[in-house]
PDB file of N, CA and C in Angstrom:
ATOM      1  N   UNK A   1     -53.607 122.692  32.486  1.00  0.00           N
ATOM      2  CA  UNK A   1     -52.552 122.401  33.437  1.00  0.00           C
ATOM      3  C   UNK A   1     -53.174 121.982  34.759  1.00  0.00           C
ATOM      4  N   UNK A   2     -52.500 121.316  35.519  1.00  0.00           N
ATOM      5  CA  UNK A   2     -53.212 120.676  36.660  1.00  0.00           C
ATOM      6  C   UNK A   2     -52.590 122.000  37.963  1.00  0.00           C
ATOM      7  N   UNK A   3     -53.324 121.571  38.813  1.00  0.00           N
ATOM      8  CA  UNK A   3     -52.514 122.733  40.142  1.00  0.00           C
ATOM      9  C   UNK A   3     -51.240 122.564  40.312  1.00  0.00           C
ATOM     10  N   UNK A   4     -50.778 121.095  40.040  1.00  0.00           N
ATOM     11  CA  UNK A   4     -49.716 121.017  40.462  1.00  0.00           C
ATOM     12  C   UNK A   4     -48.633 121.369  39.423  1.00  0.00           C
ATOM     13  N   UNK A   5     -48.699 121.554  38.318  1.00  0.00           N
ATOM     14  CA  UNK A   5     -48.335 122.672  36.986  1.00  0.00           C
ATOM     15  C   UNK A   5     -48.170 123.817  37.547  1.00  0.00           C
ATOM     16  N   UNK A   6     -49.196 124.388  37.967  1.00  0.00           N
ATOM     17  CA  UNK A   6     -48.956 125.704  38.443  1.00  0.00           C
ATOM     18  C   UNK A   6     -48.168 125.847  39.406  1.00  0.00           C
ATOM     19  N   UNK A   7     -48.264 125.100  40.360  1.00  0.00           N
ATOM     20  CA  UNK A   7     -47.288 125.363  41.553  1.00  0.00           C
ATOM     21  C   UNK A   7     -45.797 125.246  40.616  1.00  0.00           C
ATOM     22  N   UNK A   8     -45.362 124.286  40.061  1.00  0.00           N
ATOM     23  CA  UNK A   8     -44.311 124.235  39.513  1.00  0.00           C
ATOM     24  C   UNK A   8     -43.318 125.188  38.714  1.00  0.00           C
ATOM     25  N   UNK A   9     -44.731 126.250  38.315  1.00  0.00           N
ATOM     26  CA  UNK A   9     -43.818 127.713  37.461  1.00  0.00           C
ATOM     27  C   UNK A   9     -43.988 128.693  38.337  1.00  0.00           C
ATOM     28  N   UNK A  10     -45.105 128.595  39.784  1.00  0.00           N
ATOM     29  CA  UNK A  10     -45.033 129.319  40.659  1.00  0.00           C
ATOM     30  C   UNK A  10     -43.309 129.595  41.160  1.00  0.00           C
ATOM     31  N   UNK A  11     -42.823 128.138  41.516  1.00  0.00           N
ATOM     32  CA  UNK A  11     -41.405 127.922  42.070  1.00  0.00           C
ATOM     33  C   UNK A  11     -40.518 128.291  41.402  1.00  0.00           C
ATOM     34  N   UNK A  12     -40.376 128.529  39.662  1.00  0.00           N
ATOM     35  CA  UNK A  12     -39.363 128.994  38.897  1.00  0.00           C
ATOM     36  C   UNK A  12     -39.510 130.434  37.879  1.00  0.00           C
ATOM     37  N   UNK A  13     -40.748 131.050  38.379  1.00  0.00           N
ATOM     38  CA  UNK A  13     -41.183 131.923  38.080  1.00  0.00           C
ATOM     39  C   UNK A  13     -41.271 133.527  38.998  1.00  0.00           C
ATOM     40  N   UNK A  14     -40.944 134.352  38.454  1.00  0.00           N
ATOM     41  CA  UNK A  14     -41.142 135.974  39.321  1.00  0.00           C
ATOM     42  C   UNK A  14     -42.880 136.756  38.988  1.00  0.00           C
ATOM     43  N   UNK A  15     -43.353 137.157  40.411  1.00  0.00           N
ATOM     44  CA  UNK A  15     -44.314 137.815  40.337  1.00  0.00           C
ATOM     45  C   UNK A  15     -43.910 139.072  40.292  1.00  0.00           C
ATOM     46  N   UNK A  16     -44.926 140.081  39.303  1.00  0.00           N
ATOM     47  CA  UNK A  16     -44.667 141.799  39.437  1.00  0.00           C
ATOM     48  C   UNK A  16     -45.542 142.078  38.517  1.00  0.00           C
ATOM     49  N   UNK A  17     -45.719 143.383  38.980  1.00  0.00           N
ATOM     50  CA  UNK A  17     -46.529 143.979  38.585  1.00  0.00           C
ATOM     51  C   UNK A  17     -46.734 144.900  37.594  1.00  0.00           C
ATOM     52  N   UNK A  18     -47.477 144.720  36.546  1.00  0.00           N
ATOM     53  CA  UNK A  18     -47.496 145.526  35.251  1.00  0.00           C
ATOM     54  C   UNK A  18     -48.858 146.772  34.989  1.00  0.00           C
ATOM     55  N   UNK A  19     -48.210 147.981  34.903  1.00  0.00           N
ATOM     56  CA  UNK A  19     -49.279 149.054  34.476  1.00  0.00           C
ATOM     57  C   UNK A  19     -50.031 148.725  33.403  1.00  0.00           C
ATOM     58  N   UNK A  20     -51.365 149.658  33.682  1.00  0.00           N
ATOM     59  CA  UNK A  20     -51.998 149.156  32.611  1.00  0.00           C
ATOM     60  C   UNK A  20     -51.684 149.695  31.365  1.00  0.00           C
ATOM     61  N   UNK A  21     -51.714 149.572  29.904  1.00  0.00           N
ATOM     62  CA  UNK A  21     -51.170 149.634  28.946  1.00  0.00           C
ATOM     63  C   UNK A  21     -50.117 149.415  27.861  1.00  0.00           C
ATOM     64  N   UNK A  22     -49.079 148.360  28.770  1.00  0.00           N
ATOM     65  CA  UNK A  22     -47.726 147.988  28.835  1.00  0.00           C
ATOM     66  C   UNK A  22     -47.962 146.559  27.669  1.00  0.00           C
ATOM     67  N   UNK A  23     -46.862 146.828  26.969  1.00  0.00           N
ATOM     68  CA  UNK A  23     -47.139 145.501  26.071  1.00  0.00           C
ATOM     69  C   UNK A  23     -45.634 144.627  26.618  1.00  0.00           C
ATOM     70  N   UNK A  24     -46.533 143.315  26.682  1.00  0.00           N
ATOM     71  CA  UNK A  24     -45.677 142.265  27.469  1.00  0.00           C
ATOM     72  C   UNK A  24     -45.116 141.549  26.513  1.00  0.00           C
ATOM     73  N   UNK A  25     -46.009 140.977  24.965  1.00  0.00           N
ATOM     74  CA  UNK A  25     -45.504 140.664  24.130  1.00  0.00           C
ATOM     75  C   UNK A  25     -45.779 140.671  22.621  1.00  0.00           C
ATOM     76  N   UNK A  26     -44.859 141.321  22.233  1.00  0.00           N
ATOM     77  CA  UNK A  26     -44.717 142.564  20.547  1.00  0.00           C
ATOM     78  C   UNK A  26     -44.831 140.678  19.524  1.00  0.00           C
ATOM     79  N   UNK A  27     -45.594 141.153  18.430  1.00  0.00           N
ATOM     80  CA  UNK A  27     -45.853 139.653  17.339  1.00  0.00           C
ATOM     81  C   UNK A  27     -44.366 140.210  16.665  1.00  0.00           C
ATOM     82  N   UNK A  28     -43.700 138.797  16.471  1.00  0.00           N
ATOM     83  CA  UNK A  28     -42.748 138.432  15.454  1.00  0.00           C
ATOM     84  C   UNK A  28     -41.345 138.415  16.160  1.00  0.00           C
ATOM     85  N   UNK A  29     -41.456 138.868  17.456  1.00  0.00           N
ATOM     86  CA  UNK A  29     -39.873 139.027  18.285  1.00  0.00           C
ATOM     87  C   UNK A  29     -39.609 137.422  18.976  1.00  0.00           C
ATOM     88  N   UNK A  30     -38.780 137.252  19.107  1.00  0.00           N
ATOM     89  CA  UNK A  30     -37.662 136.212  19.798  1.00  0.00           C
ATOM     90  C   UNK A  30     -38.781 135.816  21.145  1.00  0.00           C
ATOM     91  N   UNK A  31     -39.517 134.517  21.632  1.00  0.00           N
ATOM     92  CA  UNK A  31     -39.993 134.533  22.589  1.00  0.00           C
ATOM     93  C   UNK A  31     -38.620 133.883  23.820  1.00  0.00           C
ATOM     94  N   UNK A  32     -39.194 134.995  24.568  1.00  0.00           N
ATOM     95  CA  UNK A  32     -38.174 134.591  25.529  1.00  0.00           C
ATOM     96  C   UNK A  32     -38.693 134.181  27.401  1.00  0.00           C
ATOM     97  N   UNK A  33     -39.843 134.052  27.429  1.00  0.00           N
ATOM     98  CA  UNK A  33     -40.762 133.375  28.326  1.00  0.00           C
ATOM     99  C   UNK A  33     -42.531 133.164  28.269  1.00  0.00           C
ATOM    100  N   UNK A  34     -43.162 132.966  29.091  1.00  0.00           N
ATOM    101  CA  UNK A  34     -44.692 133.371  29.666  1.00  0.00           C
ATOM    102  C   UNK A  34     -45.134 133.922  30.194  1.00  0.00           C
ATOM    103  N   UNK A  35     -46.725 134.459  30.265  1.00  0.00           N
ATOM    104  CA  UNK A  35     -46.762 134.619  31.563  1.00  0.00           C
ATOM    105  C   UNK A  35     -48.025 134.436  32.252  1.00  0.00           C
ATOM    106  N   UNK A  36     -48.340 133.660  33.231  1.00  0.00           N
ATOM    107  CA  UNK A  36     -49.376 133.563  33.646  1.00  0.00           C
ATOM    108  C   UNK A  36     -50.062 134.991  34.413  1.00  0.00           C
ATOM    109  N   UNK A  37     -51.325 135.560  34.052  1.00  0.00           N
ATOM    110  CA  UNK A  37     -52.308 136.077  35.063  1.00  0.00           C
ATOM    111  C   UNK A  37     -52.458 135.918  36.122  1.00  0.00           C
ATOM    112  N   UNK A  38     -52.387 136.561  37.193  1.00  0.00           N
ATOM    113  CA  UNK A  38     -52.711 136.561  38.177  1.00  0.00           C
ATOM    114  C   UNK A  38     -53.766 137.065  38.723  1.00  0.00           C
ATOM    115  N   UNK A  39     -53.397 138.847  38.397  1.00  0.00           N
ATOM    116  CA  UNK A  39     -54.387 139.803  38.171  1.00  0.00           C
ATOM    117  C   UNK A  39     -54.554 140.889  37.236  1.00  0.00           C
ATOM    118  N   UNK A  40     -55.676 141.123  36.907  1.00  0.00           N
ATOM    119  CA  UNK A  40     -56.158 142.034  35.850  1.00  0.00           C
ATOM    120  C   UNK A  40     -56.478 141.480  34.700  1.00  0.00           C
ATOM    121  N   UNK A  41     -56.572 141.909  33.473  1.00  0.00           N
ATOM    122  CA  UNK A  41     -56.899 141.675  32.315  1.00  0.00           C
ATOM    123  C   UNK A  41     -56.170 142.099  31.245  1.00  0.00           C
ATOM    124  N   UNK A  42     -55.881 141.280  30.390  1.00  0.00           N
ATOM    125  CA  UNK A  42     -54.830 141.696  28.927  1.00  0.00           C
ATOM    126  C   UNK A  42     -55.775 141.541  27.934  1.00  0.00           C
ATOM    127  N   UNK A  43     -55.121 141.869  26.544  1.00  0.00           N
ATOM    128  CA  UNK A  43     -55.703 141.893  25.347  1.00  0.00           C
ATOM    129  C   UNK A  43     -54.878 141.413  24.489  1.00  0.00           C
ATOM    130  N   UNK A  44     -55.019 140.177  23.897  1.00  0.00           N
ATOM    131  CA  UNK A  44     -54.359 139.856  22.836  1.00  0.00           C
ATOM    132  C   UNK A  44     -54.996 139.599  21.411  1.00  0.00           C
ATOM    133  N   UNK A  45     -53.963 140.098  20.738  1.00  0.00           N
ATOM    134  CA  UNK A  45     -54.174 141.143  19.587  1.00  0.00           C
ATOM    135  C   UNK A  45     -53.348 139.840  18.097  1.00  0.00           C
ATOM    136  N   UNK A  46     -54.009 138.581  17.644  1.00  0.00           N
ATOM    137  CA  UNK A  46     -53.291 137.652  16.672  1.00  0.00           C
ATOM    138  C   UNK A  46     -54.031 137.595  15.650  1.00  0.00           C
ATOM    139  N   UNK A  47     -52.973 137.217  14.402  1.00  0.00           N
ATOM    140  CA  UNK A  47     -54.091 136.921  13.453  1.00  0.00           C
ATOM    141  C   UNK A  47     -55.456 136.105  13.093  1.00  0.00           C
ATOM    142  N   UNK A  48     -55.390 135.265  14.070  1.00  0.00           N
ATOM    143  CA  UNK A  48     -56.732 134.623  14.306  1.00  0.00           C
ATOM    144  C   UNK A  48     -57.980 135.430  15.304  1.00  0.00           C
ATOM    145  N   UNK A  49     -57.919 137.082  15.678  1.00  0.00           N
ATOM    146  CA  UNK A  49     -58.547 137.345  16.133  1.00  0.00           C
ATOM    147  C   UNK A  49     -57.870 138.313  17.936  1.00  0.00           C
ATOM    148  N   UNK A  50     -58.660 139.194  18.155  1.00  0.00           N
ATOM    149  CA  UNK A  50     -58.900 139.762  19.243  1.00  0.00           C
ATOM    150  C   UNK A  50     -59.311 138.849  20.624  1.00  0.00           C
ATOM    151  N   UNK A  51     -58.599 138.505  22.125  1.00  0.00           N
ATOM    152  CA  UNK A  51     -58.938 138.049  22.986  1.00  0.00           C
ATOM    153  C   UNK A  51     -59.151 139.012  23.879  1.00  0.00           C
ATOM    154  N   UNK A  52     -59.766 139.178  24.705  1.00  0.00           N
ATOM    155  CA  UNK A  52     -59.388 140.148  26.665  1.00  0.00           C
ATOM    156  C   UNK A  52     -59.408 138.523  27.411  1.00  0.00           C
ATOM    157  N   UNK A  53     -58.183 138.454  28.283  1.00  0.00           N
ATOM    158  CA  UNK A  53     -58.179 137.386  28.921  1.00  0.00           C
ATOM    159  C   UNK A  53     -58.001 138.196  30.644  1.00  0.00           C
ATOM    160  N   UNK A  54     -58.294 137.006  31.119  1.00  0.00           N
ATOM    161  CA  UNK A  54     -58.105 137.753  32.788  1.00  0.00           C
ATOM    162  C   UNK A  54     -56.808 136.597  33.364  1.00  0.00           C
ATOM    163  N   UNK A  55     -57.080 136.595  35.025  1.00  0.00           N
ATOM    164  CA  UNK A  55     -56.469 135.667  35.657  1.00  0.00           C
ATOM    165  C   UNK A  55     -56.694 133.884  35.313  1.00  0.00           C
ATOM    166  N   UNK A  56     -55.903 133.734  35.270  1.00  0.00           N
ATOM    167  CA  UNK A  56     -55.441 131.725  35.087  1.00  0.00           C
ATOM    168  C   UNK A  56     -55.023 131.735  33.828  1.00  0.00           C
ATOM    169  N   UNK A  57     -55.230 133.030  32.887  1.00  0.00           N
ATOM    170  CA  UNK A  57     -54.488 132.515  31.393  1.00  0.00           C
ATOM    171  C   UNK A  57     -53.181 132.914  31.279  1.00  0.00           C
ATOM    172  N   UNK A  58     -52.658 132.398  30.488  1.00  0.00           N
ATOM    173  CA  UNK A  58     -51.327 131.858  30.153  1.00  0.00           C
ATOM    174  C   UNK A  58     -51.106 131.999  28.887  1.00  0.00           C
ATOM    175  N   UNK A  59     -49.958 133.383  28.466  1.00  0.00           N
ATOM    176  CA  UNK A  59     -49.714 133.707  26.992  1.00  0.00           C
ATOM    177  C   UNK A  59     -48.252 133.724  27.107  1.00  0.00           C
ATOM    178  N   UNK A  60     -48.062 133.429  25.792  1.00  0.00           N
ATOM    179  CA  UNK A  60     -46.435 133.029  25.417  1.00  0.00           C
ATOM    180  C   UNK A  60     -46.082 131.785  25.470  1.00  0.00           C
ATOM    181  N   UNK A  61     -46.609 131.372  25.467  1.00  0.00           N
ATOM    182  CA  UNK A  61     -46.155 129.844  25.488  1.00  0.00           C
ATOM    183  C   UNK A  61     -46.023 128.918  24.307  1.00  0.00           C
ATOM    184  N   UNK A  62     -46.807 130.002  23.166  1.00  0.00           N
ATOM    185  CA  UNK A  62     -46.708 129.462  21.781  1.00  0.00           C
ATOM    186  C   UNK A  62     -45.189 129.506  21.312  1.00  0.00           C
ATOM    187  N   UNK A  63     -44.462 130.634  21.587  1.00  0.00           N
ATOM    188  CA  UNK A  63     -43.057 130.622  20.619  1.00  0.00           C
ATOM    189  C   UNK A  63     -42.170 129.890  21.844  1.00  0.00           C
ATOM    190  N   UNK A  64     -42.525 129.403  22.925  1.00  0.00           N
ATOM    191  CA  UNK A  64     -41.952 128.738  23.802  1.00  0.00           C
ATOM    192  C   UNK A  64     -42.057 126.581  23.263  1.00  0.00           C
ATOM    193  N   UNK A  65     -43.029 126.920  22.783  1.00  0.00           N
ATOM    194  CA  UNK A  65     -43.443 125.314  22.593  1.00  0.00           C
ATOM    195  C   UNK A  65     -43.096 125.456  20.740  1.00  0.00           C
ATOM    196  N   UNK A  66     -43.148 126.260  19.948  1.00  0.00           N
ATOM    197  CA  UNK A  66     -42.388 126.184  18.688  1.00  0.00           C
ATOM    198  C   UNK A  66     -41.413 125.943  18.046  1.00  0.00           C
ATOM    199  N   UNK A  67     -41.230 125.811  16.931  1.00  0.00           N
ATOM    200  CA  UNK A  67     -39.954 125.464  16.576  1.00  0.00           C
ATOM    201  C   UNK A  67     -38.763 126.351  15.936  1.00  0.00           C
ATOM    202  N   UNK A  68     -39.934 127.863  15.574  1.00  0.00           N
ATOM    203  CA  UNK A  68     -38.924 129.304  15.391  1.00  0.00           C
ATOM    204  C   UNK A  68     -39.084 129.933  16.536  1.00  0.00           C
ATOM    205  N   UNK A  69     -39.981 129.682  17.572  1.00  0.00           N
ATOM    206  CA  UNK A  69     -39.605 130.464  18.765  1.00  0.00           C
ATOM    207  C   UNK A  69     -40.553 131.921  18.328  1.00  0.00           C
ATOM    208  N   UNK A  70     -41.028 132.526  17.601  1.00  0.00           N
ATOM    209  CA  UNK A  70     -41.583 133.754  17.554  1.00  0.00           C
ATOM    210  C   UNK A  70     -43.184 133.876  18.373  1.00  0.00           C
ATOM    211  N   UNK A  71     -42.918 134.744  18.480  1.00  0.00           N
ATOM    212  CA  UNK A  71     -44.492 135.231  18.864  1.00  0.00           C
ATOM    213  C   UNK A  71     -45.391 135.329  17.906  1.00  0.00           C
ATOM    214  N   UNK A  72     -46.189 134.991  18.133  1.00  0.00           N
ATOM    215  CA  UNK A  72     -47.239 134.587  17.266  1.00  0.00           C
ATOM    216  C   UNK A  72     -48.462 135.986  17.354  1.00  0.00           C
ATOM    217  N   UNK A  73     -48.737 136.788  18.076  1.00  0.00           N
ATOM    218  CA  UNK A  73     -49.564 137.616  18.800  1.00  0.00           C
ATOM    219  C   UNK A  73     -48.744 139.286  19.748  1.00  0.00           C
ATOM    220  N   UNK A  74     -49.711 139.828  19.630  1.00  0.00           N
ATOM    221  CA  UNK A  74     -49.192 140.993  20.496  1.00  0.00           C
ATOM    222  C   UNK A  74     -50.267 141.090  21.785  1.00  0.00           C
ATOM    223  N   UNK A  75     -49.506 141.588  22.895  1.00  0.00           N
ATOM    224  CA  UNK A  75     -50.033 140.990  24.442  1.00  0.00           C
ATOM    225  C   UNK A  75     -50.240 142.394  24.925  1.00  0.00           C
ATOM    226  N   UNK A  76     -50.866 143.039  25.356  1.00  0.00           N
ATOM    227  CA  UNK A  76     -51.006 144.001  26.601  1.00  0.00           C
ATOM    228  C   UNK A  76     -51.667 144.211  27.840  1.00  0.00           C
ATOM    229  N   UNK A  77     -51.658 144.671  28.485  1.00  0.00           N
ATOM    230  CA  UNK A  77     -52.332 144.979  29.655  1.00  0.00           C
ATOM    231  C   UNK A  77     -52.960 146.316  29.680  1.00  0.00           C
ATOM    232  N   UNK A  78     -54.791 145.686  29.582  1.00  0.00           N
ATOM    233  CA  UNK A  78     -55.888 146.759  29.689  1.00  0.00           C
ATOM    234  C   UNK A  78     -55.816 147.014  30.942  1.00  0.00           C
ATOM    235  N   UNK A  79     -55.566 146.842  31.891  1.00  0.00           N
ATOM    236  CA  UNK A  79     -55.609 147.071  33.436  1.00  0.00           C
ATOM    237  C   UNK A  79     -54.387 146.973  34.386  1.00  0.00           C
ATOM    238  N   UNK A  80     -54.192 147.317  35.472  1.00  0.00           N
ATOM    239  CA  UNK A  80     -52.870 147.038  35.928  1.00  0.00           C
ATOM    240  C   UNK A  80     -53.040 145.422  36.354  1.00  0.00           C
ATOM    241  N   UNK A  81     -52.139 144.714  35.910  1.00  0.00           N
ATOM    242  CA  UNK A  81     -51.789 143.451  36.242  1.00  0.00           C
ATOM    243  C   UNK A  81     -51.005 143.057  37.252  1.00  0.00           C
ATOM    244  N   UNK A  82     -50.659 141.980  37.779  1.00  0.00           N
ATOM    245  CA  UNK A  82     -49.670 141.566  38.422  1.00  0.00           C
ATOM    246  C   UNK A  82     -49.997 139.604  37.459  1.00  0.00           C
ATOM    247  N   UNK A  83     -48.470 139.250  37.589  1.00  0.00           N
ATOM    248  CA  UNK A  83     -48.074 138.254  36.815  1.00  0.00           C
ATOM    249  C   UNK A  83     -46.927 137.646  36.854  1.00  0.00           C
ATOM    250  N   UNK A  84     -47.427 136.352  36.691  1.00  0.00           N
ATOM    251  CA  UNK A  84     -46.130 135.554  37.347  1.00  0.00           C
ATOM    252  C   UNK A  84     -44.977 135.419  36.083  1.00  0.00           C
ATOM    253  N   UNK A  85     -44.265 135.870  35.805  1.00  0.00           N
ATOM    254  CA  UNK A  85     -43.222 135.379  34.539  1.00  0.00           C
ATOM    255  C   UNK A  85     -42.097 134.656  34.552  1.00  0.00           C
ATOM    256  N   UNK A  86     -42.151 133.768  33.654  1.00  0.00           N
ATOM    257  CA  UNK A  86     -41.515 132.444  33.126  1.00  0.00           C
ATOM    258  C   UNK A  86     -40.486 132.544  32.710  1.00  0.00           C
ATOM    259  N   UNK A  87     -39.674 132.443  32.138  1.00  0.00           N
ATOM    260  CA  UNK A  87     -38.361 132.496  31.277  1.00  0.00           C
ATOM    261  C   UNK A  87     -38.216 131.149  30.549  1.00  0.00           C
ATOM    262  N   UNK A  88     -37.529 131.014  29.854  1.00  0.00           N
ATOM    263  CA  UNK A  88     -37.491 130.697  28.453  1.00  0.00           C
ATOM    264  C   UNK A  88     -36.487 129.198  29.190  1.00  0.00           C
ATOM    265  N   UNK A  89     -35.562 129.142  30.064  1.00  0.00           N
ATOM    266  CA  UNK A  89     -34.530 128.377  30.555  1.00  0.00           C
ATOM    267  C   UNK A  89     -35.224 127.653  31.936  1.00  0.00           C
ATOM    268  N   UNK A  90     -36.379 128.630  32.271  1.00  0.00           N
ATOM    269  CA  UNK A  90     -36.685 127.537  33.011  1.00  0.00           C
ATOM    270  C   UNK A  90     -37.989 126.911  32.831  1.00  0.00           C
ATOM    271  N   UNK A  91     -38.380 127.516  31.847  1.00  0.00           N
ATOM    272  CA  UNK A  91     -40.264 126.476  31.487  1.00  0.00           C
ATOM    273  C   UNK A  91     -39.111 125.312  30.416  1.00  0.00           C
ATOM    274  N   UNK A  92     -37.892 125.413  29.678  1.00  0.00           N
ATOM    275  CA  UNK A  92     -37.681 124.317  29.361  1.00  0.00           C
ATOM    276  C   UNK A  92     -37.046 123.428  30.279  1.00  0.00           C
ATOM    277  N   UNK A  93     -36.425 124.005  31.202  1.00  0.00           N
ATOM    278  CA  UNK A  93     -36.249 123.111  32.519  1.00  0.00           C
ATOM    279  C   UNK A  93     -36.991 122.148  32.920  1.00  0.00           C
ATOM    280  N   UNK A  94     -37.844 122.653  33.069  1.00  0.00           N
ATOM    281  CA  UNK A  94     -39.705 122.235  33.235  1.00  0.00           C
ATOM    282  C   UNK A  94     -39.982 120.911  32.199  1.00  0.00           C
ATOM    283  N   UNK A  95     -39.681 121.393  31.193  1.00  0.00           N
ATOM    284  CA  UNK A  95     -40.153 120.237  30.148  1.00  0.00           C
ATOM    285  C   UNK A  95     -39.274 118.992  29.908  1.00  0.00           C
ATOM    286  N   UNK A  96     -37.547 119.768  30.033  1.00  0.00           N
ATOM    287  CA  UNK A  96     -36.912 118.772  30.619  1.00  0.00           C
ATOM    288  C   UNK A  96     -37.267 117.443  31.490  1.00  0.00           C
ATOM    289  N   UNK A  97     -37.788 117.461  32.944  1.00  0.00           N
ATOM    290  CA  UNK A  97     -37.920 117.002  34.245  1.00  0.00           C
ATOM    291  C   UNK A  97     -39.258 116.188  33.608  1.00  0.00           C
ATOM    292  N   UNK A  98     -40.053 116.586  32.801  1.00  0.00           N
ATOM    293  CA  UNK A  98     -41.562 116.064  32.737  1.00  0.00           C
ATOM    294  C   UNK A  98     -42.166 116.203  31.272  1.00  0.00           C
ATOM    295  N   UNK A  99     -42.100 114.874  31.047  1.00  0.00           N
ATOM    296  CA  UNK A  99     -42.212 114.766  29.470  1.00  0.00           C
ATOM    297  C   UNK A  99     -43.451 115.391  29.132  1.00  0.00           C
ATOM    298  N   UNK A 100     -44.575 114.919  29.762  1.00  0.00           N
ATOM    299  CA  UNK A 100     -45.662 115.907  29.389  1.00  0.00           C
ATOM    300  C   UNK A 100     -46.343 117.338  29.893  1.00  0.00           C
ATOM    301  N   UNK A 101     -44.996 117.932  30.370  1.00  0.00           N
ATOM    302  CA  UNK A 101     -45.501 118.986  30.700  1.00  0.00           C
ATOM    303  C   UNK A 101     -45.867 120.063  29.677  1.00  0.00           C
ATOM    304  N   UNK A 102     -45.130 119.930  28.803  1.00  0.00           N
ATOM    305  CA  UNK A 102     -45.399 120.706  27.476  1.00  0.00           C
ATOM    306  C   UNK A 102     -46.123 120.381  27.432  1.00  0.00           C
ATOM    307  N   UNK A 103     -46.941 119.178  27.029  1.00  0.00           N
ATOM    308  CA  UNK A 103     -48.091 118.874  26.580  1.00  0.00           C
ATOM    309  C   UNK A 103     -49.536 119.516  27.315  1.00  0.00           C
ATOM    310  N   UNK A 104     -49.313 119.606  28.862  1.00  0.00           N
ATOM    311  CA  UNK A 104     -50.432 120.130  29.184  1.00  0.00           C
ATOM    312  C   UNK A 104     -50.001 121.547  29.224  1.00  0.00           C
ATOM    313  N   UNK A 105     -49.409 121.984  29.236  1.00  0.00           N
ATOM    314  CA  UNK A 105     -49.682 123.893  28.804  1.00  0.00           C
ATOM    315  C   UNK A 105     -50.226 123.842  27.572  1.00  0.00           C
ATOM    316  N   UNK A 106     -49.874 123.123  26.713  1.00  0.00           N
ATOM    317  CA  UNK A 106     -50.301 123.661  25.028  1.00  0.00           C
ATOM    318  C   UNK A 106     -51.681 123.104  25.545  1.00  0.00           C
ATOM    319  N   UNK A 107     -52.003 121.967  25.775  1.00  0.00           N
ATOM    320  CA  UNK A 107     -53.301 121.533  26.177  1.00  0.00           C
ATOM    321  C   UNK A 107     -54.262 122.978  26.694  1.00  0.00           C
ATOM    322  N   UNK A 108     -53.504 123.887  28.202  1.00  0.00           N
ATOM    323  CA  UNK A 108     -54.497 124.415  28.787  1.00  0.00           C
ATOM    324  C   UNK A 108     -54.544 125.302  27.753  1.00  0.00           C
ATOM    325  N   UNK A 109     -53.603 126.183  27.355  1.00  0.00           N
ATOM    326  CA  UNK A 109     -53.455 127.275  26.596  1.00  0.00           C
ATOM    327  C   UNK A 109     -54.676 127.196  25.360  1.00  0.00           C
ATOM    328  N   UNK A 110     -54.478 126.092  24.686  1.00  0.00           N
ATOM    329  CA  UNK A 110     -55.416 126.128  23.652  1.00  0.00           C
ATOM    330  C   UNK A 110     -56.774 125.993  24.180  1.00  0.00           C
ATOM    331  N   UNK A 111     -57.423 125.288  25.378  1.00  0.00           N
ATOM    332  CA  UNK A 111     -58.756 125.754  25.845  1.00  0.00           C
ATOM    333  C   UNK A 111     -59.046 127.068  25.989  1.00  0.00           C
ATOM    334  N   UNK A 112     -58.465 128.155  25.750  1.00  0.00           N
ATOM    335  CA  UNK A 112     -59.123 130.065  26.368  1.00  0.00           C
ATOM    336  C   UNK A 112     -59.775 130.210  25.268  1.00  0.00           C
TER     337      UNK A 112
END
């Protein structure tokens, strides 16, 4: 995603803050936003394997850019986080306004 991506879910997105241990997103449920890092570190837990991601990554965005919408992975927070979250009405808002904006989230997302 370019900065100016980010600024863009900055503007339609809520920051807050998550304890550490808190699962943000359970595999196989209804995705119903993202969420970018800000601070701390998560662990995601998919069948392709174990991640710890920190700040600039961006999870959920798979059942957001899909075509059943599920989560693909289970998300938590090893540390207390803070994180910007997306919703489901307005990252397609988003994709609405800018044909390739989907394209570069799946783009950044798949570089971690």
């Amino acid at each position: 995603m370019t900065p100016e991506d980010l600024q863009l879910l900055e503007t339609v997105g809520t920051e807050t803050e998550v304890a550490a241990g808190q699962v943000l997103i359970e595999h196989g449920q209804h995705g119903t936003g993202l969420y970018v890092i800000l601070e701390g570190n998560i662990r995601v837990e998919a069948p392709e394997g174990v991640r710890e991601l920190g700040p600039g990554a961006c999870v959920g965005e798979r059942a957001l850019l899909s075509v059943d919408g599920k989560r693909t992975a289970r998300v938590r927070t090893t540390t207390t986080c803070r994180v910007l979250a997306v919703d489901r009405v307005e990252f397609d808002r988003l994709c609405a306004d800018d044909a390739g904006f989907a394209d570069r989230v799946a783009a950044a997302a798949g570089s971690l």
